[in-house]
Each structure stands twice: as structure tokens, then as C-alpha cells.
Protein backbone atom coordinates (compact mmCIF):
# COMPACT_ATOMS: atom_id res chain seq x y z
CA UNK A 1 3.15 29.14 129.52
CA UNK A 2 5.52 32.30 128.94
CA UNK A 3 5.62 32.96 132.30
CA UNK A 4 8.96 32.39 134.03
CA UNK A 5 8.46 28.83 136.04
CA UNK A 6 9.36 28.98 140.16
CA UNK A 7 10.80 26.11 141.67
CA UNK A 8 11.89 24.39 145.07
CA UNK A 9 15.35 22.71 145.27
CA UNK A 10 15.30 19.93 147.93
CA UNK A 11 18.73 18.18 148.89
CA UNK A 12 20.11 20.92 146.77
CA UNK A 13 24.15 20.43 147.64
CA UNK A 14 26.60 22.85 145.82
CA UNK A 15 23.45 23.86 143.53
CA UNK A 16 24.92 21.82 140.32
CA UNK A 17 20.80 20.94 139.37
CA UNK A 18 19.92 24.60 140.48
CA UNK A 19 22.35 26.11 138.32
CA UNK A 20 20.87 23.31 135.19
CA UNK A 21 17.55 24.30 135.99
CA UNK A 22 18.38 27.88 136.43
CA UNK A 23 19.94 27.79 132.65
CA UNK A 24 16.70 26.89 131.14
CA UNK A 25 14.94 29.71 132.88
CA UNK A 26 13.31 28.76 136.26
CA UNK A 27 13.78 30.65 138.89
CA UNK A 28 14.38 28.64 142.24
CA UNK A 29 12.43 30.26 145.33
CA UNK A 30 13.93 27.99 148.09
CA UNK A 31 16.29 25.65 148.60
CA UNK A 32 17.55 22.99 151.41
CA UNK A 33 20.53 21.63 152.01
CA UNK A 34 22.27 20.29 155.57
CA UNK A 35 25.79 20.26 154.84
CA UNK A 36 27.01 23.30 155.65
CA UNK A 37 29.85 23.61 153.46
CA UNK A 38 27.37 23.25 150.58
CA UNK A 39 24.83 25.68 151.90
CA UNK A 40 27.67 28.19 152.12
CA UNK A 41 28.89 27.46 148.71
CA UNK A 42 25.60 28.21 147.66
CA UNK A 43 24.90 31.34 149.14
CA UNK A 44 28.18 32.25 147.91
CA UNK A 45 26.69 31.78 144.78
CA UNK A 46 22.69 32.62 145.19
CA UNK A 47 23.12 35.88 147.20
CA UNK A 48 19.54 35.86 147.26
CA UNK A 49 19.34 34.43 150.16
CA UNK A 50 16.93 31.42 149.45
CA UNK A 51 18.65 28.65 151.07
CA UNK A 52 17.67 27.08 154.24
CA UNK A 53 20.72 25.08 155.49
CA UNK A 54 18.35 22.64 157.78
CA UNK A 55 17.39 18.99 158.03
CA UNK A 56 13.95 19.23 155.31
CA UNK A 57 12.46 17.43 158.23
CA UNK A 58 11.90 20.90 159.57
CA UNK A 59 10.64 22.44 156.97
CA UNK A 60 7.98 20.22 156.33
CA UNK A 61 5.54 22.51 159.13
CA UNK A 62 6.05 25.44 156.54
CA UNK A 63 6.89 24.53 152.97
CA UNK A 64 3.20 25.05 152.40
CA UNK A 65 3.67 28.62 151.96
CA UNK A 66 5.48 28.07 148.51
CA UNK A 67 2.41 25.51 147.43
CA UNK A 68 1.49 26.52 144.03
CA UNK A 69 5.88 27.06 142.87
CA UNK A 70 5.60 25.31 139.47
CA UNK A 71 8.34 22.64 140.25
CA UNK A 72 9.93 20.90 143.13
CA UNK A 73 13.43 18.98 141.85
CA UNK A 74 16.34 17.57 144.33
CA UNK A 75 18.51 14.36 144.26
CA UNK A 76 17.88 12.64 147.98
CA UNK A 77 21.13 11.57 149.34
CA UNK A 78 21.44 7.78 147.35
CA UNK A 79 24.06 6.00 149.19
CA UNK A 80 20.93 3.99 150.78
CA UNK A 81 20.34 2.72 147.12
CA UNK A 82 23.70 2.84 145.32
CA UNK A 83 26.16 -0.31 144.17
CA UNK A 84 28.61 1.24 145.79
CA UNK A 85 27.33 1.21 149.33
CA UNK A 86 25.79 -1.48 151.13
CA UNK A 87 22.28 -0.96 149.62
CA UNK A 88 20.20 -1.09 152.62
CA UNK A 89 16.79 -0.56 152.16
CA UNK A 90 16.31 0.79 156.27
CA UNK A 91 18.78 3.12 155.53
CA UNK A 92 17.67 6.15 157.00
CA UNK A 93 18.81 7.91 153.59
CA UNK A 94 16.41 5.18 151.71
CA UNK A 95 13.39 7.10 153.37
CA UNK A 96 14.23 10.29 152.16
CA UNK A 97 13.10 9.91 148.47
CA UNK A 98 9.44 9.49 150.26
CA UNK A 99 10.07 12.85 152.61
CA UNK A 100 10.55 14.43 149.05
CA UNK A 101 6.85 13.34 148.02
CA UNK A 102 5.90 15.01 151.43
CA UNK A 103 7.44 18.27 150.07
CA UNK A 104 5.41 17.63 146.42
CA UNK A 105 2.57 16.98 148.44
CA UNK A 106 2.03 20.41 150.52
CA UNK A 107 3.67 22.41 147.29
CA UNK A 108 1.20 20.81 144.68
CA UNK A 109 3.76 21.89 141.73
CA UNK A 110 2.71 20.99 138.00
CA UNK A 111 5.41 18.94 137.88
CA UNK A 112 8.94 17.13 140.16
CA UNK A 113 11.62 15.73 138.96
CA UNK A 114 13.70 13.67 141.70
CA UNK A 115 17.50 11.86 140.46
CA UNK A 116 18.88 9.44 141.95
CA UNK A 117 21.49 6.74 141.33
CA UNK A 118 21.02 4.28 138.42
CA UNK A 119 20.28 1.14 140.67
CA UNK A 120 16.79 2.42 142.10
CA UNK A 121 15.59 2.89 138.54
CA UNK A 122 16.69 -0.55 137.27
CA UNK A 123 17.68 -3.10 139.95
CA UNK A 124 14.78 -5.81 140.71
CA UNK A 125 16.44 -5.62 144.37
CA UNK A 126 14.69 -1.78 144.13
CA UNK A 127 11.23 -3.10 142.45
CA UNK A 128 9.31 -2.37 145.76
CA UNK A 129 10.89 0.89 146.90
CA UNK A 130 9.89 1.70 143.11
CA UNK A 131 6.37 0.85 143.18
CA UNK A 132 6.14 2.29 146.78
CA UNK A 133 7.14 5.43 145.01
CA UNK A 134 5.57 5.62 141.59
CA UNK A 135 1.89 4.69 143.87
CA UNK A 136 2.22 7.51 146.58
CA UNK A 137 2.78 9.74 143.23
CA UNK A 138 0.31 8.41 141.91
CA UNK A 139 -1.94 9.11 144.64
CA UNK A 140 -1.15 12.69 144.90
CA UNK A 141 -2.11 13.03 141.49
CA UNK A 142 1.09 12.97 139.48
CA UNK A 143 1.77 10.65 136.15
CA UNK A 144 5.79 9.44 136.81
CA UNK A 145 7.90 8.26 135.18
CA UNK A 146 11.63 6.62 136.01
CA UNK A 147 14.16 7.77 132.71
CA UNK A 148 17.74 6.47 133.03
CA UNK A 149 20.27 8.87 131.26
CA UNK A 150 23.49 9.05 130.45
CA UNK A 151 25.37 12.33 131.16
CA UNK A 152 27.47 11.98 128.37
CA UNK A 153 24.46 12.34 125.75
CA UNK A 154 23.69 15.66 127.38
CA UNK A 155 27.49 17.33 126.71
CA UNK A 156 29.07 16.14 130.06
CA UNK A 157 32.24 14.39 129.71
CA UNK A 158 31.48 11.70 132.38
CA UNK A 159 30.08 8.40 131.96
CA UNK A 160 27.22 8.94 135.11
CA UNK A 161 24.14 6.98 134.40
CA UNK A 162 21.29 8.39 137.00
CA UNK A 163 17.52 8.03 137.08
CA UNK A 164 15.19 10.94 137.11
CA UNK A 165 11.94 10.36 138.19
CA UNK A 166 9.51 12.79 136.60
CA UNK A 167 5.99 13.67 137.43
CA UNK A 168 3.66 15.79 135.75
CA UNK A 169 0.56 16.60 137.78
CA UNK A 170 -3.24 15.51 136.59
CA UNK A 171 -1.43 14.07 133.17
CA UNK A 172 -3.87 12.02 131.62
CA UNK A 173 -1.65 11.48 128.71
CA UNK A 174 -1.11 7.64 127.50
CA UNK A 175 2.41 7.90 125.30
CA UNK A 176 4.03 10.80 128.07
CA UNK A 177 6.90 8.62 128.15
CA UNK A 178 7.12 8.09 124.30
CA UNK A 179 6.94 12.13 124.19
CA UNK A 180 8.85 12.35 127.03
CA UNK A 181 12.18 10.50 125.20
CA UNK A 182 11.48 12.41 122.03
CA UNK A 183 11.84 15.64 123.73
CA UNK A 184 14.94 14.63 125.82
CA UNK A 185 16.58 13.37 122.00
CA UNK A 186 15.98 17.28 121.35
CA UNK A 187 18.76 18.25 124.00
CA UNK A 188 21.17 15.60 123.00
CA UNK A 189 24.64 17.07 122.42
CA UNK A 190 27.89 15.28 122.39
CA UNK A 191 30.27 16.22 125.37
CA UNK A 192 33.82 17.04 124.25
CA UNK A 193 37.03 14.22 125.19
CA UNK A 194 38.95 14.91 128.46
CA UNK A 195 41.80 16.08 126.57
CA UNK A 196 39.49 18.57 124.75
CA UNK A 197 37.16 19.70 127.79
CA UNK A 198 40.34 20.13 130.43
CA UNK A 199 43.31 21.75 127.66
CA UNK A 200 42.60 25.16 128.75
CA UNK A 201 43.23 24.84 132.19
CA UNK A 202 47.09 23.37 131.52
CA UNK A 203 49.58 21.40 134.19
CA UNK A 204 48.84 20.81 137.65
CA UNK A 205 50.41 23.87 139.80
CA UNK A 206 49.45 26.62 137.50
CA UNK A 207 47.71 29.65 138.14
CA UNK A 208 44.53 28.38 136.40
CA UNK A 209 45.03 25.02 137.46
CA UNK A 210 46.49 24.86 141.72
CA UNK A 211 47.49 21.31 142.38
CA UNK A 212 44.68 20.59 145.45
CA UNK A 213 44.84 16.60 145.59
CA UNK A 214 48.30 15.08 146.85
CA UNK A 215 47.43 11.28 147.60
CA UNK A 216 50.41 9.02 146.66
CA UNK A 217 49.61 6.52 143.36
CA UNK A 218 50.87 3.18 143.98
CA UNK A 219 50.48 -0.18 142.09
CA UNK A 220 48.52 -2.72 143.09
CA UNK A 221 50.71 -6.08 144.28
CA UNK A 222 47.61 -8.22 143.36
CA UNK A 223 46.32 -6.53 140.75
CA UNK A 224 42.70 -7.13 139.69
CA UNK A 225 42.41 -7.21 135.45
CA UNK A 226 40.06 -6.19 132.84
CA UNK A 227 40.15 -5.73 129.52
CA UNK A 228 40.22 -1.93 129.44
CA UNK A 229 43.50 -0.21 130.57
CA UNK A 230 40.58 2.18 132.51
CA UNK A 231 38.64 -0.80 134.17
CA UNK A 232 40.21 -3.21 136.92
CA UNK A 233 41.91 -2.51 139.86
CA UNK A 234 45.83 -2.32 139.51
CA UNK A 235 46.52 0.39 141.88
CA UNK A 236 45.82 0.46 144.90
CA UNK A 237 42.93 2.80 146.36
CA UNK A 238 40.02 3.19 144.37
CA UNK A 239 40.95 6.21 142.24
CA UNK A 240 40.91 5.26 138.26
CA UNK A 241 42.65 6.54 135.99
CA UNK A 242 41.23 8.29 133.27
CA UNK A 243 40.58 7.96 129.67
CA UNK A 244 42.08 11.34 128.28
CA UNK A 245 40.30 9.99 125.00
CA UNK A 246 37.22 9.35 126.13
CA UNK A 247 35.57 10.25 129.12
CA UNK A 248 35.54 9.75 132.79
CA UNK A 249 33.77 7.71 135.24
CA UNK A 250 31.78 9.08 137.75
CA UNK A 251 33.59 11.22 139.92
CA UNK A 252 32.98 10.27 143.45
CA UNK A 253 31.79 11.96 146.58
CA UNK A 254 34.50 9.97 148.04
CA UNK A 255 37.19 12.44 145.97
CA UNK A 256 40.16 14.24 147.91
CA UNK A 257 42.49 11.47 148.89
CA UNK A 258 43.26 7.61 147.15
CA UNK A 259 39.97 7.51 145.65
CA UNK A 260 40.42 10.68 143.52
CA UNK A 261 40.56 9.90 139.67
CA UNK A 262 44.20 10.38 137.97
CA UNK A 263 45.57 11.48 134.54
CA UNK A 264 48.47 11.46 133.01
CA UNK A 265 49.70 14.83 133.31
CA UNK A 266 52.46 14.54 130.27
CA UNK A 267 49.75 12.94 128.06
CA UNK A 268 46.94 15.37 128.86
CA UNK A 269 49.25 18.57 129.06
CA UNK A 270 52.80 17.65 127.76
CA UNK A 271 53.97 15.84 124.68
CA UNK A 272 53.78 11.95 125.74
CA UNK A 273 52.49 10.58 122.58
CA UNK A 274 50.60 7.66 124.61
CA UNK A 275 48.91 7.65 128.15
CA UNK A 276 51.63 5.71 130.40
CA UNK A 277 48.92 3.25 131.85
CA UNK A 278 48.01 1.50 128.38
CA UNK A 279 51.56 0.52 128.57
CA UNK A 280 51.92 -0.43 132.11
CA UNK A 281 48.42 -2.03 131.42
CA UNK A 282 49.95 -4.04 128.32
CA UNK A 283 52.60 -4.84 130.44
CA UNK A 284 50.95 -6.85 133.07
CA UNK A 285 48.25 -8.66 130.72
CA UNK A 286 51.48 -10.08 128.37
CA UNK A 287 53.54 -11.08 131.70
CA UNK A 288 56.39 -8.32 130.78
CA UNK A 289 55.95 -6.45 134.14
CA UNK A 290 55.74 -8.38 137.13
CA UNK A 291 53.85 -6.21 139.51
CA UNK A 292 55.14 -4.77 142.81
CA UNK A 293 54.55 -2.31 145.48
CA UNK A 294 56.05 0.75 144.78
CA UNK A 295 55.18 4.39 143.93
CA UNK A 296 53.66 5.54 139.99
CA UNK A 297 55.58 7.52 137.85
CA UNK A 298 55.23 11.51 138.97
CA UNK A 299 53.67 11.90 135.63
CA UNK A 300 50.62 10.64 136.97
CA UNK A 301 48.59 12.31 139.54
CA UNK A 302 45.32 12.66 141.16
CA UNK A 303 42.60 15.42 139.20
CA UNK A 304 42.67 18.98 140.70
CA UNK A 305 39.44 20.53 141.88
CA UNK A 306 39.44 22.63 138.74
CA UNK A 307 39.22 19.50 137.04
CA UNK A 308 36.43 18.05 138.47
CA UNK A 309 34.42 21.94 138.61
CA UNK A 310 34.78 21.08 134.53
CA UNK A 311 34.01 17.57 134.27
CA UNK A 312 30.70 18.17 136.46
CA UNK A 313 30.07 21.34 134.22
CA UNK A 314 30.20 23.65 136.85
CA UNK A 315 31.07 27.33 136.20
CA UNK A 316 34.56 27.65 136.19
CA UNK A 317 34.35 30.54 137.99
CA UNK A 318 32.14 28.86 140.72
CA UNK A 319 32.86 29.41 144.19
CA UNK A 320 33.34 26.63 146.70
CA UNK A 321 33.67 26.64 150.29
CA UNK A 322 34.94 24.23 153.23
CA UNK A 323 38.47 22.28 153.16
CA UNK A 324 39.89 20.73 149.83
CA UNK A 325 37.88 17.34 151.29
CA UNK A 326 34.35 19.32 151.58
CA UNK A 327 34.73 20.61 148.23
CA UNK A 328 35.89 17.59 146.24
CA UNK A 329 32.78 15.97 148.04
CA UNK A 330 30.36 18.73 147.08
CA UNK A 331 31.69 18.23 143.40
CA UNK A 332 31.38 14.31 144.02
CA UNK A 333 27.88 14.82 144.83
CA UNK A 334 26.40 17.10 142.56
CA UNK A 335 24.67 16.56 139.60
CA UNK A 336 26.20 17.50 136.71
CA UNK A 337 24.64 21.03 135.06
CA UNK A 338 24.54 20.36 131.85
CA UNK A 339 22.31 17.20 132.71
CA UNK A 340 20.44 18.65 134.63
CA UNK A 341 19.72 21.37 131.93
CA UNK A 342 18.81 19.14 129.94
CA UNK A 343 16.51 17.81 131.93
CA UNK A 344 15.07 21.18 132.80
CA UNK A 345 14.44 21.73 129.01
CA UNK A 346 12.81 18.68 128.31
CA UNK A 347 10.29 19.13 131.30
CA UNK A 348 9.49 22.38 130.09
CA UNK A 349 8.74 21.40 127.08
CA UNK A 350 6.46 19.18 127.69
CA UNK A 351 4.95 21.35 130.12
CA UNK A 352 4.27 23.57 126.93
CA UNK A 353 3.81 21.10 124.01
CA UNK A 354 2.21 18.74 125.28
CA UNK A 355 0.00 19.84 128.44
């Protein structure tokens, strides 16, 4: 297969899959997304012109004119699914993984790979939706396969566990998923430390680095422990802080005001020789600070859009449109490129080794 592979991107958002899948070589011939913002974000960055910004629900009457595109990827919306959210199966988001199989089903592609959160790959609350699922593929002819990954194995500097559901059509192969995780251990590359993936861009309010996220930090009155000084809730909203160390959570769709991620800007950019919330963190577990309502340190603040462009591996030179909200929701939302790249590659090469 040295042919360049075609593809249709389905709840395609800002494009961080497309631009994963786009890295390892496929070229994307349509794409859907509702939001506006995102569509506009990427046709600022797909002049093309291949994106649709409609409800898929109607362009179901004519996808068939793209049947025979090699793949068809997208990550439905999840909130129907996810821990986070109420996890109602009859939300009308729930359905959408299904309208997805519609698309597979008029396109006929050699091969789909959906993502989703973590908790419809793994949660026994999920094991019907799954089957559901895995039998309608089944039924239109496709071999799938739930793998949960970890974006940090794949060089992103986020600790965002998702499931990919991948089908390879008329696969009559008996160890694809034991090939299947020996190919993904190929792309395997560690992802740099906060510290080391964000230096470049330097303090909040520089040219390289605008200050885009203003939401007061306060501490939490009643603060909720954990053993981790990067677990627990002991401010208030439901922005973390971060481990410069280590890596982040998952960013959030949720991202723009109190539920935006913070750092310590004079640990990250300055010369604090420790992160100030390991000691405010000490603090409270030995009963030396007695918590109270009152305002963080200015040292720590909320992560700038620049920030979280990096930490989803976005281009930095990317282009997002909408308000500072739209945009720190389209970076929420996306999947993060290098993942997706690697999940590109590994689909590919089974496509060639192993087909």
C-alpha cells in the first residue's frame, strides 16, 4: 500500500486528530464539525476547504459519495459517557458513537478508528453500549477492537487515558490485537516534563506567552486531601495545579475560567527552588496552616492558551478562532496530536504488515 491513504474526519473539532493523522501521511477529504468556532479554526488551518460545519445528521443523505476513502476517524462528543458528567446512557451525545458506524457504513473504509473517553472502554456500567458497538461493527464487516492509551507513552505531556476503538474491515486475523499492541510499542516515545515542554515560551504576559486566563486562585476553607500535593481539592474551583515535574492532567473542555489548570509561574519560569503548593500542601497535612478563604499568592496563576496549544501538541503556530472561552474549549476538547499520530502510524502499519 504506497499509495497515500484518504480519510473522513467526523466530530473533527479544532482538527488536533486531523493534524495526528495528517503527520503520518493521510490525507483527510472531508471533515464535520458543528461548533462553529472550531470549524473556523479549521478552515483557518485546512484552506482546502473540506470542512462541513453541520450537524453529521445531515450528511448522512450524501457521505456515500466518499465510500471507498480508506479511513473514517473522529472522537463523538463523550460527555454522555465520561466520569465527569452525569453518565447518562439516553444522552443524546451517547447515540452519536452509533451515527459514526452509520458514516463507516455508507463509506466502507478499510479501516475506523473512533476515541473516546476512558470509561466506555473499561467501565462494566458501559458493557452494553460496548457490545452494542463492537456487534453493529461486527456486522458491517469490521474486526474491532477497544485499546486504552495513555497520552503520555506517545510524547504528550498529559496524563489523558482515552479509548480508541479500531476496526479493520474483512480482518480474519486471530492475534490483531496481540499485533495490534506490538505495533503501537513501536511509536512509544517519552513526552518531555512541564518544565521542559513549556521553558521556551517564558512568563505569563510576554510576547510569546499573552496572559489569556485571569480567574482569581483561592484556597479552599474545607479543603479536600490526598496524598499528592497535585491530587485533592484545596482550592476552590476545579482547576489543579500542576506538576511542573511531571506532567499534567487532562486539560478540560471546561478551561477559561476557575477550572483552568495553574502553575507556579516563579517555579516554572523564575528561580523558586520549590513549587509553592508542596509547601502549602505540607502545611495543611502537618496542621501548620490552618486553612482560610483568601486569595493565592500572585505567583500562581491559571495556564495561558499557549500553554495548553503545547501540552495538547498542537502547532505552536496554530490558529484559533472564537473568544478566549471558545478556544480554551476547542483545546479542552481535542485530542492530543501526537496521540493521535501515533495512532495513525500504528493503523497503518498494520494496514501494511499485516493485511
Amino acid at each position: 500500500m504506497s499509495n497515500t491513504l484518504t480519510a473522513v474526519s467526523l466530530f473533527t473539532g479544532a482538527g488536533g486528530m486531523d493534524i495526528g493523522f495528517e503527520r503520518a501521511g493521510i490525507k483527510i477529504v472531508f471533515a464535520n464539525e458543528m461548533m462553529s468556532e472550531a470549524a473556523q479554526t479549521y478552515n483557518a488551518n485546512h484552506p482546502a476547504g473540506i470542512m462541513v460545519n453541520d450537524d453529521i445528521y445531515n450528511q448522512l443523505d450524501t457521505i456515500d459519495r466518499y465510500e471507498g476513502t480508506d479511513l473514517v476517524f473522529g472522537g463523538p462528543p463523550c460527555q454522555g459517557f465520561s466520569v465527569a458528567g452525569k453518565m447518562d446512557p439516553d444522552d443524546e451525545r451517547s447515540k452519536l458513537i452509533f451515527t459514526f458506524l452509520d458514516v463507516v457504513e455508507k463509506v466502507k473504509p478499510k479501516a475506523f478508528v473512533m476515541e473516546n473517553v476512558k470509561a466506555l472502554g473499561v467501565l462494566e456500567k458501559w458493557e452494553p453500549v460496548r457490545k452494542k458497538y463492537l456487534d453493529r461493527a461486527s456486522k458491517l464487516g469490521y474486526l474491532c477492537v477497544p485499546f486504552v492509551l495513555n497520552a503520555t507513552e506517545y510524547g504528550v505531556s498529559q496524563k489523558r487515558e482515552r479509548v480508541f476503538f479500531i476496526g479493520i474491515k474483512d480482518c480474519g486475523d486471530p492475534f490483531f490485537e496481540y499485533h495490534m499492541r506490538n505495533l503501537f510499542d513501536k511509536h512509544k516515545t517519552i513526552a518531555p516534563t512541564i518544565r521542559e515542554l513549556l521553558a521556551s515560551l517564558g512568563k505569563a504576559g510576554t510576547d510569546k506567552n499573552p496572559n489569556t486566563c485571569t480567574a482569581k486562585i483561592t484556597f479552599a476553607t474545607s479543603p479536600i486531601m490526598r496524598k499528592s500535593p497535585y491530587s485533592g481539592m484545596y482550592f476552590n474551583g476545579q482547576g489543579r495545579p500542576i506538576n511542573i515535574d511531571g506532567y499534567a492532567n487532562t486539560l478540560p473542555a471546561s478551561m477559561g475560567g476557575n477550572k483552568t489548570p495553574f502553575v507556579d509561574e516563579e517555579y516554572l519560569y523564575g528561580d523558586a527552588k520549590e513549587d509553592w503548593v508542596v509547601d502549602y500542601h505540607k502545611g495543611l497535612v502537618d496542621g501548620s496552616i490552618v486553612p482560610e478563604f483568601k486569595e493565592a499568592p500572585g505567583r500562581l496563576r491559571r495556564i495561558t492558551i499557549n500553554e495548553a496549544i503545547r501540552i495538547q501538541t498542537f502547532p505552536d503556530d496554530y490558529i484559533f478562532k472564537g473568544n478566549k472561552g471558545k478556544i480554551y474549549t476547542q483545546i479542552g476538547n481535542a485530542v492530543p496530536c501526537k496521540l493521535a499520530e501515533a495512532v495513525a502510524k500504528t493503523v497503518i502499519d498494520y494496514l501494511n504488515e499485516c493485511q
